[in-house]
Protein backbone atom coordinates (compact mmCIF):
# COMPACT_ATOMS: atom_id res chain seq x y z
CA UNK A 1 0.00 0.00 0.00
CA UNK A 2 1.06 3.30 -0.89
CA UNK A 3 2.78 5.45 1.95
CA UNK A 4 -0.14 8.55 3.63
CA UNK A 5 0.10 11.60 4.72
CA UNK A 6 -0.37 12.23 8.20
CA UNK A 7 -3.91 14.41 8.66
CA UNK A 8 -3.63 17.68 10.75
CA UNK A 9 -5.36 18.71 13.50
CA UNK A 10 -8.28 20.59 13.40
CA UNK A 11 -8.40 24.07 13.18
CA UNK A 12 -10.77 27.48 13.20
CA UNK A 13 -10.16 30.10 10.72
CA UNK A 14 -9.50 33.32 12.26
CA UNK A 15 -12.49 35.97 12.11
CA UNK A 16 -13.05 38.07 9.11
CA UNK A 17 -9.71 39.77 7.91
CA UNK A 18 -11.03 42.36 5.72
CA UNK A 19 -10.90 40.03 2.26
CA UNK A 20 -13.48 40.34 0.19
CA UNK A 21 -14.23 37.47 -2.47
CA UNK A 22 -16.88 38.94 -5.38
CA UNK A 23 -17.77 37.44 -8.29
CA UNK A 24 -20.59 37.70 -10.91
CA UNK A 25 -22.89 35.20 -12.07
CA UNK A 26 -25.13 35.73 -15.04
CA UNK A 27 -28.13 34.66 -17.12
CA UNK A 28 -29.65 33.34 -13.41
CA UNK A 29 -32.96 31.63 -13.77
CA UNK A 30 -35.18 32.60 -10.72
CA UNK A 31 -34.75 29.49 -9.34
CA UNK A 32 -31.05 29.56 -9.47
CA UNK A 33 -31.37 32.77 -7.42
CA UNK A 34 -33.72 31.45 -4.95
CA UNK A 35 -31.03 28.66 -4.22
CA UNK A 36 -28.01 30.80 -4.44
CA UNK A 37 -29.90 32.76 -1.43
CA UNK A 38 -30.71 30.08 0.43
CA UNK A 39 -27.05 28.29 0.03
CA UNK A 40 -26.16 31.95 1.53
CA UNK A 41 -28.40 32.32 4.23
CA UNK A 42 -27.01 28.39 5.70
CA UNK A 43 -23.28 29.15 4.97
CA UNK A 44 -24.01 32.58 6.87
CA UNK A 45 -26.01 31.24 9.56
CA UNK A 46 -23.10 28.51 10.28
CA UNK A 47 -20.80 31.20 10.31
């Protein structure tokens, strides 16, 4: 069997530093908006 890599520990990112990540999506179907707002509103409620 092949050799592994050891896993790291666990870790939490630090808080928010300030980065910004933006991007633009186009020709969205409504639907594809209602999901990309509800993937956003779970990501930012874990957060």
């Amino acid at each position: 069997m092949a050799d592994r890599r050891p896993i790291s520990a666990p870790f939490v990112a630090l808080g928010p530093s300030g980065v910004a990540v933006r991007t633009r999506l186009k020709d969205l179907t409504p639907e594809d908006e209602k999901v990309l707002r509800l993937v956003g509103a779970h990501l930012g409620s874990l957060a």
